[in-house]
Protein backbone atom coordinates (compact mmCIF):
# COMPACT_ATOMS: atom_id res chain seq x y z
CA UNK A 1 -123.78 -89.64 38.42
CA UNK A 2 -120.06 -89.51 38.95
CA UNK A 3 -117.54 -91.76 37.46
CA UNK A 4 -114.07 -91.81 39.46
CA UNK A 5 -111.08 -92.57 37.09
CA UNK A 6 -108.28 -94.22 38.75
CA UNK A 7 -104.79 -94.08 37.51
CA UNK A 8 -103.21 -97.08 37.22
CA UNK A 9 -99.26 -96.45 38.13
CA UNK A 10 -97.63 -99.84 36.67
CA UNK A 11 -94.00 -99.59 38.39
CA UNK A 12 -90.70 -101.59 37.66
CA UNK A 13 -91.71 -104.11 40.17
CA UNK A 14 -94.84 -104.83 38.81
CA UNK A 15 -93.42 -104.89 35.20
CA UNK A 16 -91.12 -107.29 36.61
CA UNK A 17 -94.02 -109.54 38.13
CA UNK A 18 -95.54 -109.84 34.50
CA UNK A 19 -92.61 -110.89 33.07
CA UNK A 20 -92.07 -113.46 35.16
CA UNK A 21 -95.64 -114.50 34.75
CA UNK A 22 -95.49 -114.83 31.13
CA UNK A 23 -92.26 -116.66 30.94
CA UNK A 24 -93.42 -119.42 33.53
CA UNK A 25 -96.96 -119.45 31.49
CA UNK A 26 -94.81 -120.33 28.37
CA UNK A 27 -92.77 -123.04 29.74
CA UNK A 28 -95.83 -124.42 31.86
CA UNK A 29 -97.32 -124.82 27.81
CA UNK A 30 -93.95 -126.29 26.55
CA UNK A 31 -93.88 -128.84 29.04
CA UNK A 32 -97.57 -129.76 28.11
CA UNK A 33 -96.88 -129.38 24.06
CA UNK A 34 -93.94 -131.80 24.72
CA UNK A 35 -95.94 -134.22 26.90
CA UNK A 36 -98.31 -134.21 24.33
CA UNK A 37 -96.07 -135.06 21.15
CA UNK A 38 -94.62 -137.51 23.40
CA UNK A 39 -97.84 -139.75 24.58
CA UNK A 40 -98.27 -139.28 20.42
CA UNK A 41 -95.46 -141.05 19.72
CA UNK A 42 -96.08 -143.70 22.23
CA UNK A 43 -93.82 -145.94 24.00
CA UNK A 44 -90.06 -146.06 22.58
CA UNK A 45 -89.23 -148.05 19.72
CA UNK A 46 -88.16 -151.93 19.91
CA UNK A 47 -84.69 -152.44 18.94
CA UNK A 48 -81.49 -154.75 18.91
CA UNK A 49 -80.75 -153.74 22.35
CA UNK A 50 -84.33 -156.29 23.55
CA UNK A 51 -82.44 -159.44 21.96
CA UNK A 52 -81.22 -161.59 24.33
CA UNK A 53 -80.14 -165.43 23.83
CA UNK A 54 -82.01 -168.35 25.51
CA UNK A 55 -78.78 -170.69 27.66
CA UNK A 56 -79.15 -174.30 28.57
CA UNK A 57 -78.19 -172.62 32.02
CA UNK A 58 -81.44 -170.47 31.47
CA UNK A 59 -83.70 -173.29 30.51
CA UNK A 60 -82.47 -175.62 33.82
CA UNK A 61 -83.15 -172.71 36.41
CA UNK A 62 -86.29 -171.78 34.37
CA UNK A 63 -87.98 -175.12 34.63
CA UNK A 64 -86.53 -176.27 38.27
CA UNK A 65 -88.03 -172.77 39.48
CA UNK A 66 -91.03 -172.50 37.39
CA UNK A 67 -92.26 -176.12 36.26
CA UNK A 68 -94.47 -176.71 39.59
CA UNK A 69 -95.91 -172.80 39.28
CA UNK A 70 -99.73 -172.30 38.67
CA UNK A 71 -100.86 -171.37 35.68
CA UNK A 72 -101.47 -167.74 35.84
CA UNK A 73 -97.69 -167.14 37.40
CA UNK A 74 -95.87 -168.92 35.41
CA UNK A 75 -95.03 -166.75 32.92
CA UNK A 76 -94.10 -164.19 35.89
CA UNK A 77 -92.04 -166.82 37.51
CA UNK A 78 -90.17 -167.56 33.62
CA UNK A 79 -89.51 -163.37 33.52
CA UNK A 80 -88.07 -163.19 37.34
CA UNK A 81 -85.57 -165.89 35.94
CA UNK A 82 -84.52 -163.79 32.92
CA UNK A 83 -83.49 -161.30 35.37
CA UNK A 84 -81.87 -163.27 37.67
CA UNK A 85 -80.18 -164.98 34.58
CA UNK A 86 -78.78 -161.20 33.38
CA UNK A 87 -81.13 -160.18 30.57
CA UNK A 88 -81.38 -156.45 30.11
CA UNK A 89 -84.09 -154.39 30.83
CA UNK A 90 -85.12 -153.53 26.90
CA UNK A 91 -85.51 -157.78 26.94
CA UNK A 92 -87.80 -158.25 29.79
CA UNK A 93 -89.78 -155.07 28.75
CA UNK A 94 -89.99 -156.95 25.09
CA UNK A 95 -91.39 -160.34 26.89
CA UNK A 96 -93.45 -158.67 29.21
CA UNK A 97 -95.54 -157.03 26.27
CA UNK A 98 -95.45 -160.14 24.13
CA UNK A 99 -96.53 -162.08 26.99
CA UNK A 100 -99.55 -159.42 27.96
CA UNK A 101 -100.43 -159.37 24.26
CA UNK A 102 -100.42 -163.36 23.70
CA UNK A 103 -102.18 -163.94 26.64
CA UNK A 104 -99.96 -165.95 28.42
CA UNK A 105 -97.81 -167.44 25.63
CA UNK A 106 -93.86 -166.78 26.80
CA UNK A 107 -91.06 -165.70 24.19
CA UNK A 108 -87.60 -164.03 23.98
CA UNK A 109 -86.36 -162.05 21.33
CA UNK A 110 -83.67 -163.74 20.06
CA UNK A 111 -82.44 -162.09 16.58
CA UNK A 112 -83.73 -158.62 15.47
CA UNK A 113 -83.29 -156.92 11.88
CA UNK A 114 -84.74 -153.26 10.95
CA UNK A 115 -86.28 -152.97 8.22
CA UNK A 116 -86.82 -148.46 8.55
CA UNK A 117 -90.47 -148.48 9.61
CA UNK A 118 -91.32 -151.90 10.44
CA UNK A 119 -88.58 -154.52 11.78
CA UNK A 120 -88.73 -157.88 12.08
CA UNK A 121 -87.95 -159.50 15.59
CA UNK A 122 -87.29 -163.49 16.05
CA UNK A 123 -88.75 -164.91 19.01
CA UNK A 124 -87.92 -168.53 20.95
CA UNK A 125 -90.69 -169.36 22.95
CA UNK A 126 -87.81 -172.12 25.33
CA UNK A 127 -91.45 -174.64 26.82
CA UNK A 128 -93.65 -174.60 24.16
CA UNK A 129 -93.62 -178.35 22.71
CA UNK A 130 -93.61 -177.34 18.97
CA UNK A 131 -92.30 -174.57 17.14
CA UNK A 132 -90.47 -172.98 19.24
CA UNK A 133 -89.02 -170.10 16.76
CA UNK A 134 -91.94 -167.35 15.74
CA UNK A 135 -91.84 -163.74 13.83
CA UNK A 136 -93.33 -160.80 15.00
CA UNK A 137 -93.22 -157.25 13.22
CA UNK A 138 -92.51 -154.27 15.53
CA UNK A 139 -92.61 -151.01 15.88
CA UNK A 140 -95.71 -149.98 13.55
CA UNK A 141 -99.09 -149.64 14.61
CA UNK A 142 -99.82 -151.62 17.36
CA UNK A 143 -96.29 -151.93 18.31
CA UNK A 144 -96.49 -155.90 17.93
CA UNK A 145 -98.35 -158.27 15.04
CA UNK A 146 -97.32 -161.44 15.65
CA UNK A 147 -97.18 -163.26 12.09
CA UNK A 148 -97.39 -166.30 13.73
CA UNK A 149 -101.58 -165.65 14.94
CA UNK A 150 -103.25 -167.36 11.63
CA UNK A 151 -106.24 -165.99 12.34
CA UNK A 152 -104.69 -162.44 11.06
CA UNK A 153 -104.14 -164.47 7.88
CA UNK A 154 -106.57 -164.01 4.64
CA UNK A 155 -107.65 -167.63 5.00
CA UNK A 156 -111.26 -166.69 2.55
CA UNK A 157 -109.08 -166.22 -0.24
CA UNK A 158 -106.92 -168.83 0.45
CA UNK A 159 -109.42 -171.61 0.40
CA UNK A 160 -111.79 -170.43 -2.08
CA UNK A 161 -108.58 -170.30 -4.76
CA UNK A 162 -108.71 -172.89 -7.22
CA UNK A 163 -104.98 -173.87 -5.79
CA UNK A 164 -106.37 -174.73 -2.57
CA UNK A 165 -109.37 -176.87 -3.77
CA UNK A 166 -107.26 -179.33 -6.26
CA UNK A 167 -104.60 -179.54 -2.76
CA UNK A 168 -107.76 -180.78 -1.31
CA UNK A 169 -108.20 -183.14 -3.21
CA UNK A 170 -105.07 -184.66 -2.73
CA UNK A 171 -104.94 -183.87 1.06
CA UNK A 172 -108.42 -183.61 2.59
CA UNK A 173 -107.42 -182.68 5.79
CA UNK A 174 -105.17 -180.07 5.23
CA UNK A 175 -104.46 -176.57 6.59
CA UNK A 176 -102.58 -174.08 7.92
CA UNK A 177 -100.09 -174.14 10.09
CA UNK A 178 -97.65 -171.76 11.99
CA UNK A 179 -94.01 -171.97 10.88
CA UNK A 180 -90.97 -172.66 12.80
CA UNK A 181 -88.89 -170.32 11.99
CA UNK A 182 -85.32 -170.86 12.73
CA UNK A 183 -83.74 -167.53 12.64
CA UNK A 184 -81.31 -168.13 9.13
CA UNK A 185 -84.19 -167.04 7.00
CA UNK A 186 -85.64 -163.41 6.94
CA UNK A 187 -88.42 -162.78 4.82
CA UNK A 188 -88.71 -161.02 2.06
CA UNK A 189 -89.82 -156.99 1.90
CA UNK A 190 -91.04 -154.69 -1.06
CA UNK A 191 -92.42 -151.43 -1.64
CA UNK A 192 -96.70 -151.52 -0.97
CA UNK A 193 -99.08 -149.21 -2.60
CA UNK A 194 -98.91 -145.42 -1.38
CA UNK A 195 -96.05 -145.48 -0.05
CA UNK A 196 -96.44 -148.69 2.05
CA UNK A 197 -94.33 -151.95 3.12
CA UNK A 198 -94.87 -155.32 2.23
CA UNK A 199 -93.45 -158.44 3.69
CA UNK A 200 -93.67 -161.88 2.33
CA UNK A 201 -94.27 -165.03 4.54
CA UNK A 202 -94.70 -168.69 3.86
CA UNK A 203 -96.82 -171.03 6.13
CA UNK A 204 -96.31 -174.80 6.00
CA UNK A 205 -99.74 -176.60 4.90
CA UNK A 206 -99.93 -179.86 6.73
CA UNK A 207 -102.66 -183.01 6.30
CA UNK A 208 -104.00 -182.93 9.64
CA UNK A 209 -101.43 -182.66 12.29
CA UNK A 210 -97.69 -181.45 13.11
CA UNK A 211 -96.56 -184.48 11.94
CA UNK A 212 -98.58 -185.70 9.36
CA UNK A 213 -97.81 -185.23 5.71
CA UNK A 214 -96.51 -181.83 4.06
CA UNK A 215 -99.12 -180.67 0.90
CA UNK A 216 -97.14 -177.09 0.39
CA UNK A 217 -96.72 -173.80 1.47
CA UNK A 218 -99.26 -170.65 1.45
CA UNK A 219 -97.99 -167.41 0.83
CA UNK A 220 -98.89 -164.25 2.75
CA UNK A 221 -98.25 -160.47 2.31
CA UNK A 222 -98.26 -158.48 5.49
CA UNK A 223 -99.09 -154.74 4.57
CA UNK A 224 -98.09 -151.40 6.24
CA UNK A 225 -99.02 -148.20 4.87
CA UNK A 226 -96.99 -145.38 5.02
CA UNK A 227 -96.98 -144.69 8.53
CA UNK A 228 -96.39 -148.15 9.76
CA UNK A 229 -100.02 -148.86 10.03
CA UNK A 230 -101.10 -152.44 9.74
CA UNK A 231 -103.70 -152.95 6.55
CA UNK A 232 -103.91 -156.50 7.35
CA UNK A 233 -102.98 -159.74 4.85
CA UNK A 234 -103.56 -161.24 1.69
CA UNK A 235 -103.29 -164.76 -0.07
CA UNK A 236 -100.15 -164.59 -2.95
CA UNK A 237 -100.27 -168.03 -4.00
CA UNK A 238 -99.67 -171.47 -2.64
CA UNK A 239 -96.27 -173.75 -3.73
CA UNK A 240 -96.63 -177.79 -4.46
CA UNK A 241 -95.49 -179.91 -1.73
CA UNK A 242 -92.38 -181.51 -2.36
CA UNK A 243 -92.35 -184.50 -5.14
CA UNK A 244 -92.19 -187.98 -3.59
């Protein structure tokens, strides 16, 4: 049996060709490693640039336009009018997220302070009928824990702390409550374990309703580990309502 042996002549052209090849093969896998570190990152992070302030101008075009709007559009009709009213796209981005993740609940970012990893963001919500000032923490992991949702809160502690039961006695209808937070106050942050972020939050404890009688405040530590991940809460202690 006979083998034939080809030669293989490889001229400039084709040398050329290769080249070519391999350079557009090694940007086609930059582009891809860079698309890839950047869907790792995630979206871009929220900053001072999303605040925007709530106008009584706002609040008259917002209800005249919006007030008679179904449910499920309302909070689309509320957004249209922060455009119309000037607010910048970083805002309406914000309030578009925090309404998707709330469900429906509309708020503005209305004060902003970084704290490195985490930051806190203050948010108006203009038609709720009570507290109308929340908290959220932003830019860990998810992007936005509202400190405001009490079920997040370690509420099995809480109520099974010798604190809590003598409060009962003295208020047997009381509970938690969101706090309206006004914007003046930030709360505090420390150093967690491993490298980690704390912040410290109060929540008013009320007998029974908004208005009924105040029996306190609970005290909450949001934790973040190292990479802005969020570990969840835990009880720190209730204060005495306020003396008669």
């Amino acid at each position: 049996m006979t083998v034939e042996v080809r030669e293989v002549v490889v001229t400039p052209q084709h040398q050329g060709k290769k080249m070519c090849n391999a350079r557009l093969f090694l940007a086609v896998v930059g582009m891809a490693g860079c698309l890839t570190a950047q869907s790792q990152e995630g979206r871009a992070k929220i900053g001072a640039s999303a605040v925007w302030q709530v106008s009584p101008q706002f609040l008259a075009a917002a209800h005249s336009a919006c007030d008679k709007s179904s449910h499920s559009s309302v909070g689309e009709c509320l957004i249209d009018q922060m455009a119309k009213a000037g607010a910048p796209a970083s805002a309406l981005a914000f309030t578009r997220e925090l309404y998707k993740q709330s469900r429906g609940d509309f708020g503005i970012m209305t004060g902003f302070q970084d704290e490195g990893l985490v930051a806190f963001g203050w948010i108006t919500y203009p038609v709720r009928a009570n507290t109308n000032y929340g908290l959220v923490l932003v830019n860990g992991q998810p992007p936005i824990v509202n400190v405001e949702d009490l079920k997040l809160l370690d509420r099995k502690t809480m109520e099974q702390s010798s604190q809590f039961q003598d409060l009962k006695n003295q208020f047997p209808k009381v509970d938690l409550w969101p706090g309206d937070r006004d914007g003046k106050i930030w709360p505090n942050s420390q150093s967690g374990p491993n490298g980690g972020t704390q912040f410290t939050v109060g929540y008013p404890l009320l007998n029974g309703c908004h208005a009924c009688a105040r029996a306190g405040m609970a005290i909450f530590n949001w934790n973040f580990d190292a990479q802005g991940k969020f570990l969840g809460t835990t009880f720190q202690g209730l204060i005495p309502p306020p003396l008669p």
